[in-house]
C-alpha atoms as a PDB file:
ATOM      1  CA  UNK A   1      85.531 145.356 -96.264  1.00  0.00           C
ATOM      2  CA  UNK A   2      88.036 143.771 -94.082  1.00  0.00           C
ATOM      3  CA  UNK A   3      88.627 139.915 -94.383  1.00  0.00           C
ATOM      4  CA  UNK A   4      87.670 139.409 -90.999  1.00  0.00           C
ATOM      5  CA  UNK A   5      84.211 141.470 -91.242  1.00  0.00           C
ATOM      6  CA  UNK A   6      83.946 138.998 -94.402  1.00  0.00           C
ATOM      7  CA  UNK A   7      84.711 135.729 -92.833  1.00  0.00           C
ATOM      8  CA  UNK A   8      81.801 136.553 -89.960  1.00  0.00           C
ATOM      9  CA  UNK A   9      79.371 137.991 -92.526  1.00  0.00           C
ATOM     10  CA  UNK A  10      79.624 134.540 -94.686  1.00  0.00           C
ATOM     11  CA  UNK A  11      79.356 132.322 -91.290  1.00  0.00           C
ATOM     12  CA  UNK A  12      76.087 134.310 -90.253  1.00  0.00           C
ATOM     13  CA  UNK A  13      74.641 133.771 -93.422  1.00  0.00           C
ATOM     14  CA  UNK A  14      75.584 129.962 -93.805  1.00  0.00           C
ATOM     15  CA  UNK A  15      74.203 129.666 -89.993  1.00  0.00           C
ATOM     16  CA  UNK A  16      70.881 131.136 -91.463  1.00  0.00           C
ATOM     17  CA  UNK A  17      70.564 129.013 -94.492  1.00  0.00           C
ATOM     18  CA  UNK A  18      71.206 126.232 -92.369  1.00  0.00           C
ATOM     19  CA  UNK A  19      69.044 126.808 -89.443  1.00  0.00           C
ATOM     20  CA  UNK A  20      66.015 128.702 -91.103  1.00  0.00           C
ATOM     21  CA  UNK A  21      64.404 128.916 -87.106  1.00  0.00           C
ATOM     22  CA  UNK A  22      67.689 130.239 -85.474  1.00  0.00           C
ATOM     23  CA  UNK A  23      67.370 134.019 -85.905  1.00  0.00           C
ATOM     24  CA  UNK A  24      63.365 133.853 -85.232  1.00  0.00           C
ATOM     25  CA  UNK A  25      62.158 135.960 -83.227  1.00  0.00           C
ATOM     26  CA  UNK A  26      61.255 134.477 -79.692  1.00  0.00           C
ATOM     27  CA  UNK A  27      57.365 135.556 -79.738  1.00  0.00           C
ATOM     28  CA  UNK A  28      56.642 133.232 -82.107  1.00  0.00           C
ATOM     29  CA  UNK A  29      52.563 134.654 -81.655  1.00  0.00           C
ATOM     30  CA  UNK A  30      53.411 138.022 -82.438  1.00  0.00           C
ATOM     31  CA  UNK A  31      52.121 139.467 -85.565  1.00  0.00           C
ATOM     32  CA  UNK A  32      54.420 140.734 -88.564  1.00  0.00           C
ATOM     33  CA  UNK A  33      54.253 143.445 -90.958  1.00  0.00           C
ATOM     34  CA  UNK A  34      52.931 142.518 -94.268  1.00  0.00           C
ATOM     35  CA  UNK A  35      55.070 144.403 -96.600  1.00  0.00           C
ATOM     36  CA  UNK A  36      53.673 144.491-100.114  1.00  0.00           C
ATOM     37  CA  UNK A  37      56.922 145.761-103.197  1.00  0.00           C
ATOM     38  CA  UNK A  38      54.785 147.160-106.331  1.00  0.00           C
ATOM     39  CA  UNK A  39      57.603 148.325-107.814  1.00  0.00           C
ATOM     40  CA  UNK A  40      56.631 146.825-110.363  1.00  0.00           C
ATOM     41  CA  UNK A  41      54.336 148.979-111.503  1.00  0.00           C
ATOM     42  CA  UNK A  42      56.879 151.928-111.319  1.00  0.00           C
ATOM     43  CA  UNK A  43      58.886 150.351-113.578  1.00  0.00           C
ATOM     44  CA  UNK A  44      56.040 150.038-115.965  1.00  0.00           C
ATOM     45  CA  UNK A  45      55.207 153.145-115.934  1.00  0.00           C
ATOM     46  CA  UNK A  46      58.690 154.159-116.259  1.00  0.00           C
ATOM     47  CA  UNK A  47      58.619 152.107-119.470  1.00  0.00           C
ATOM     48  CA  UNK A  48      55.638 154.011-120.870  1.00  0.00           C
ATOM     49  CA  UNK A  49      57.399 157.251-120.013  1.00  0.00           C
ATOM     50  CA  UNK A  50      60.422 156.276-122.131  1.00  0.00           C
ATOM     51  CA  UNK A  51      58.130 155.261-125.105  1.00  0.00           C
ATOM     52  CA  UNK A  52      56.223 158.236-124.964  1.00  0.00           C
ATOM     53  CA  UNK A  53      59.499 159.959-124.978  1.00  0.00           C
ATOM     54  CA  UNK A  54      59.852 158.100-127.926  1.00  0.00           C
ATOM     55  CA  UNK A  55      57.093 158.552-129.834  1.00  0.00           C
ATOM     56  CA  UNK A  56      57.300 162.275-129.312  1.00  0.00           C
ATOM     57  CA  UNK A  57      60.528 163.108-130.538  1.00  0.00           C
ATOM     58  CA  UNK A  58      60.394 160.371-133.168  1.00  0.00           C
ATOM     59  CA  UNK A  59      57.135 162.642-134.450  1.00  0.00           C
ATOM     60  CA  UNK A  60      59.267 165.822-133.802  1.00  0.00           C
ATOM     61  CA  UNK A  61      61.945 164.548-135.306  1.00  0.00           C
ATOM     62  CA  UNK A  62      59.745 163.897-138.340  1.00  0.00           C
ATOM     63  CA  UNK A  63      58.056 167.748-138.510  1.00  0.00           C
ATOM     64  CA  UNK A  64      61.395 169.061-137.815  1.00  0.00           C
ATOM     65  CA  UNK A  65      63.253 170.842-140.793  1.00  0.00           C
ATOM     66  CA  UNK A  66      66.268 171.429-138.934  1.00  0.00           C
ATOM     67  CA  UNK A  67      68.674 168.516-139.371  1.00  0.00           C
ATOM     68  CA  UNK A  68      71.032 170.458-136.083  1.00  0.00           C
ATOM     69  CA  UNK A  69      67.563 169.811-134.376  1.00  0.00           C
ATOM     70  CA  UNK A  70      66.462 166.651-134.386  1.00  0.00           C
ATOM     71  CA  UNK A  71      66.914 164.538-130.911  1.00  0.00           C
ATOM     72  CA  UNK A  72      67.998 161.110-130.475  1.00  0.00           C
ATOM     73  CA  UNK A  73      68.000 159.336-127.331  1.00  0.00           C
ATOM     74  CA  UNK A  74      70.715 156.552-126.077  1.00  0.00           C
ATOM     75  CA  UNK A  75      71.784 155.362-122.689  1.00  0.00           C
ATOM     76  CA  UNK A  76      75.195 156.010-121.771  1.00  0.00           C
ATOM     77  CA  UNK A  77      77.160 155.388-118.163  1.00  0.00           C
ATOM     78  CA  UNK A  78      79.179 158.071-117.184  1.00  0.00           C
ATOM     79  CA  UNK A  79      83.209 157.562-116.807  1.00  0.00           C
ATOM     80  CA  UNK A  80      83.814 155.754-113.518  1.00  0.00           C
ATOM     81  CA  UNK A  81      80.434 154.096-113.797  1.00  0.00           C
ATOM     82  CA  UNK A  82      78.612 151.556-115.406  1.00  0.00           C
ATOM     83  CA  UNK A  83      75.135 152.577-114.268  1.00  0.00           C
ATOM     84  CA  UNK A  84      73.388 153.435-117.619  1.00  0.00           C
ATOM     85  CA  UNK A  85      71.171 156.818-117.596  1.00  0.00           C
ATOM     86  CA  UNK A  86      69.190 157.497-120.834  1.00  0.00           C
ATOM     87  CA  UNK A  87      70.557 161.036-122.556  1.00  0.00           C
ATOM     88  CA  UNK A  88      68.608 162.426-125.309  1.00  0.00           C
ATOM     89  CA  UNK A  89      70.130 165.598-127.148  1.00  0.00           C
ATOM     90  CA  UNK A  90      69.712 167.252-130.170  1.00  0.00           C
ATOM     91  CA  UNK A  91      71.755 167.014-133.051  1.00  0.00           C
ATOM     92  CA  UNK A  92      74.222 170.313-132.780  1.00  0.00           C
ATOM     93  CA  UNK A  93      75.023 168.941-129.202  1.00  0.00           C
ATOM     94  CA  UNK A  94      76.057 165.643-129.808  1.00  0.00           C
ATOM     95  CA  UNK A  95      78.257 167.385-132.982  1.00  0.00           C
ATOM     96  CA  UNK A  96      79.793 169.875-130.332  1.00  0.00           C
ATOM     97  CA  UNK A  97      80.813 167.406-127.870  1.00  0.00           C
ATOM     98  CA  UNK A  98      81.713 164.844-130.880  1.00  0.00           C
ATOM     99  CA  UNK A  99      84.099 168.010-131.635  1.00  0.00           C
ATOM    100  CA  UNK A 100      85.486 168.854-128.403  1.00  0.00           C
ATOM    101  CA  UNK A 101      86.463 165.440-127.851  1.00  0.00           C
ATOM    102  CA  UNK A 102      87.954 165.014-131.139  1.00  0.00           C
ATOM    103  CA  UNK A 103      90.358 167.996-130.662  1.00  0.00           C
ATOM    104  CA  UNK A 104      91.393 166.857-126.967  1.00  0.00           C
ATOM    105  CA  UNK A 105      92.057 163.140-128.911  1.00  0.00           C
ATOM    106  CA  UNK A 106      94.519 165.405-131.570  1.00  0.00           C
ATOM    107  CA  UNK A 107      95.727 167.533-128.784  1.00  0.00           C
ATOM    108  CA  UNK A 108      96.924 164.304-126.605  1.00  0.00           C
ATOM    109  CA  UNK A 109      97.803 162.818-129.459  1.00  0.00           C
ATOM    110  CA  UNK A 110     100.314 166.211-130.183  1.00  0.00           C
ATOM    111  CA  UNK A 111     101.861 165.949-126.571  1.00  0.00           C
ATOM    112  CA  UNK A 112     102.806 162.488-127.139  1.00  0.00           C
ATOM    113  CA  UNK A 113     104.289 163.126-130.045  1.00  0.00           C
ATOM    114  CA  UNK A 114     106.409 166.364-128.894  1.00  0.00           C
ATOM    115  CA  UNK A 115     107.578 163.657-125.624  1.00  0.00           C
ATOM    116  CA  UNK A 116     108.451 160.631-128.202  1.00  0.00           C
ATOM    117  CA  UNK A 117     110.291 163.363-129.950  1.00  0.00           C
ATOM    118  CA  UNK A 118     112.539 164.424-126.889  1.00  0.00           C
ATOM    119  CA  UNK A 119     110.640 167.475-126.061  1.00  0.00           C
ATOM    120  CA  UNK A 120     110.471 167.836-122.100  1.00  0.00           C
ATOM    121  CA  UNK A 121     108.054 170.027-122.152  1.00  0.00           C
ATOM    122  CA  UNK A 122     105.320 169.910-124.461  1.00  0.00           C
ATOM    123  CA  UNK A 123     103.707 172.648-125.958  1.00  0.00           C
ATOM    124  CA  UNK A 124      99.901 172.190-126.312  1.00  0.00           C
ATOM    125  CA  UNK A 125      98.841 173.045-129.781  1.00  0.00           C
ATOM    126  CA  UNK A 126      95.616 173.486-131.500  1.00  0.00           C
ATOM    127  CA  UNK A 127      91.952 173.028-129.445  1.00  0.00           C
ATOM    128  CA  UNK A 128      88.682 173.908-129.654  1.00  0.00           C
ATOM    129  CA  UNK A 129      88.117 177.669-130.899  1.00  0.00           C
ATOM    130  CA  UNK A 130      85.470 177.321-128.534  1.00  0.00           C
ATOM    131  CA  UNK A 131      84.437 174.610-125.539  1.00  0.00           C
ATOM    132  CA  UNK A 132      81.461 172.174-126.709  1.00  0.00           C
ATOM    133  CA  UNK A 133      79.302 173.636-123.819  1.00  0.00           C
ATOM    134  CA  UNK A 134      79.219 177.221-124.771  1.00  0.00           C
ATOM    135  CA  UNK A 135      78.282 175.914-128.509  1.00  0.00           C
ATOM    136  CA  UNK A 136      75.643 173.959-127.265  1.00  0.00           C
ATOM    137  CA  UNK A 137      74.429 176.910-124.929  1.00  0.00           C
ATOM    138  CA  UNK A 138      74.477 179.450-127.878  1.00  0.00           C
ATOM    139  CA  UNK A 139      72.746 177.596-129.836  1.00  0.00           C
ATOM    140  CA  UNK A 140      69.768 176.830-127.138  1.00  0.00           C
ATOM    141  CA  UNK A 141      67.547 179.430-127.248  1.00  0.00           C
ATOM    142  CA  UNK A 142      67.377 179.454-131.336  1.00  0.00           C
ATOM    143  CA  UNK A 143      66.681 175.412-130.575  1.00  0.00           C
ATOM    144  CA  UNK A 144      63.749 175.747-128.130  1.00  0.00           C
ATOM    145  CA  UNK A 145      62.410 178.738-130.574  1.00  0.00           C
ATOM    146  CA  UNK A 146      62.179 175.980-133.081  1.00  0.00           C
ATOM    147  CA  UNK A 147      60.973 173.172-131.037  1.00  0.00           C
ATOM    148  CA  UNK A 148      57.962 175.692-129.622  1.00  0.00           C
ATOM    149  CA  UNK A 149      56.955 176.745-133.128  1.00  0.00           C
ATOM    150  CA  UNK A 150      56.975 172.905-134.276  1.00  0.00           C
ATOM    151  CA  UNK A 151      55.011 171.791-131.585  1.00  0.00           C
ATOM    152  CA  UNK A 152      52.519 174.917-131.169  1.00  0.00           C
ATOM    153  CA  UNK A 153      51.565 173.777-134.971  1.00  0.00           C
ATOM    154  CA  UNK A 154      51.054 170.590-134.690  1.00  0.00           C
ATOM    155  CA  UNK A 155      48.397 169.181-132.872  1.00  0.00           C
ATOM    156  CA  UNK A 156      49.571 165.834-132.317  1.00  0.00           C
ATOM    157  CA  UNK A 157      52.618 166.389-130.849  1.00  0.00           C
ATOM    158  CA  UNK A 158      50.620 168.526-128.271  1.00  0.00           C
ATOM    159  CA  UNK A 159      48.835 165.494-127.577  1.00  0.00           C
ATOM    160  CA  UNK A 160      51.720 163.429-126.912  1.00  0.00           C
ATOM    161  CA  UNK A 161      53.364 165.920-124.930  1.00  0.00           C
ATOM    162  CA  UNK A 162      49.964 166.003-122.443  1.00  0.00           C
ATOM    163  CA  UNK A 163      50.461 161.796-122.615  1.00  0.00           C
ATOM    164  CA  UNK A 164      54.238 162.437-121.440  1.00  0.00           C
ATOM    165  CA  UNK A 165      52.893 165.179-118.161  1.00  0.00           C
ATOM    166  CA  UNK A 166      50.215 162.738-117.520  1.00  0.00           C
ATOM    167  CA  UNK A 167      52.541 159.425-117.026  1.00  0.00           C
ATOM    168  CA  UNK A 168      55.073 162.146-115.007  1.00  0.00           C
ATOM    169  CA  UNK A 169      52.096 162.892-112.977  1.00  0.00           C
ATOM    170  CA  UNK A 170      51.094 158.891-112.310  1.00  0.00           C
ATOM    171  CA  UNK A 171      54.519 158.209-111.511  1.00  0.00           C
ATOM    172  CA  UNK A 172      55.435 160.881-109.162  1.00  0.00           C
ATOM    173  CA  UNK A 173      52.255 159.880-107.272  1.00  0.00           C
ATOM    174  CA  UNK A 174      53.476 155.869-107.172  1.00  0.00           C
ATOM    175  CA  UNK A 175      56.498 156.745-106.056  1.00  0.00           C
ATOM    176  CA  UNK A 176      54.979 159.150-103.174  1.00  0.00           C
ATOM    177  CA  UNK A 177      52.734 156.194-102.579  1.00  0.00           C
ATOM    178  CA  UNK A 178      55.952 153.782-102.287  1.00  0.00           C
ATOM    179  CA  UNK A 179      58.814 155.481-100.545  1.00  0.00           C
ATOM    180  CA  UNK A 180      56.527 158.043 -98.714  1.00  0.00           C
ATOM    181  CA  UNK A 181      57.022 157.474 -94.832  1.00  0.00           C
ATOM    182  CA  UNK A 182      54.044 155.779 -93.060  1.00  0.00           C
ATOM    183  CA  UNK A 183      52.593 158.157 -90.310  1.00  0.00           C
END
């Protein structure tokens, strides 16, 4: 934004918190919009999304015999961001990307090395045998084998699972009901 564009911008808006009546419009008798926000109660039932998320996989997790399988949740902002999105992954994912980034720590940690050392070009040594993605994508299908068998005998977790689709449902249709464009 360009210090000029700035200097206006901050004028305009002292002018308006100065003269409340100055940028009123000159029907004064005309009749305005009443525009009602209920966001509010998409971000509550956003909030009962997340803690049926919760309650599922904290069940899950319970039923579950497979340490590899269990899921945790966390929020996390990307690189570059600090918008937090909430992740949840099972266990033999977070271990291969805990992995992958552990090796490309010891790999920069080799080329820095080889350049203290003189070396003008470094060789790259060591890395993962395989990437974290591929491990987490052969291990998949065996994972959501497991998870159907753990839910499919266990009647509870059914039952939260139809709680979780039901929120989805009541949410998608407040949000339609919000952003949808008025005919």
């Amino acid at each position: 934004m360009s210090s000029e564009f700035r200097n206006r911008l901050w004028v305009l808006l002292a002018m308006a918190a100065l003269a409340p009546g100055a940028f009123a419009a000159s029907e004064q008798s005309a009749e305005l919009d009443e525009v009602v926000v209920n966001g509010a109660q998409l971000d509550q039932v956003m909030k009962e999304l997340v803690e049926a998320e919760d309650r599922f996989f904290r069940r899950y997790n319970e039923l579950n015999t497979k340490d590899d399988f269990d899921i945790q949740c966390q929020k996390e902002a990307r690189i570059g961001t600090r918008l937090q999105k909430r992740h949840c992954r099972a266990g033999f994912e977070e271990k291969a990307i805990a992995e992958e980034g552990q090796e490309a720590g010891k790999i920069f940690q080799s080329i820095q090395d080889q350049f203290r050392q003189g070396a003008s070009s470094p060789v790259i040594q060591g890395g993962p045998l395989v990437p974290g993605v591929q491990v987490v994508e052969m291990r998949r299908p065996e994972f959501r084998e497991h998870m159907k068998d753990v839910v499919s005998q266990n009647p509870e977790l059914i039952e939260l699972l139809q709680q979780h689709a039901e929120l989805i449902e009541r949410y998608n249709e407040l949000q339609r009901k919000l952003f949808a464009p008025k005919p």
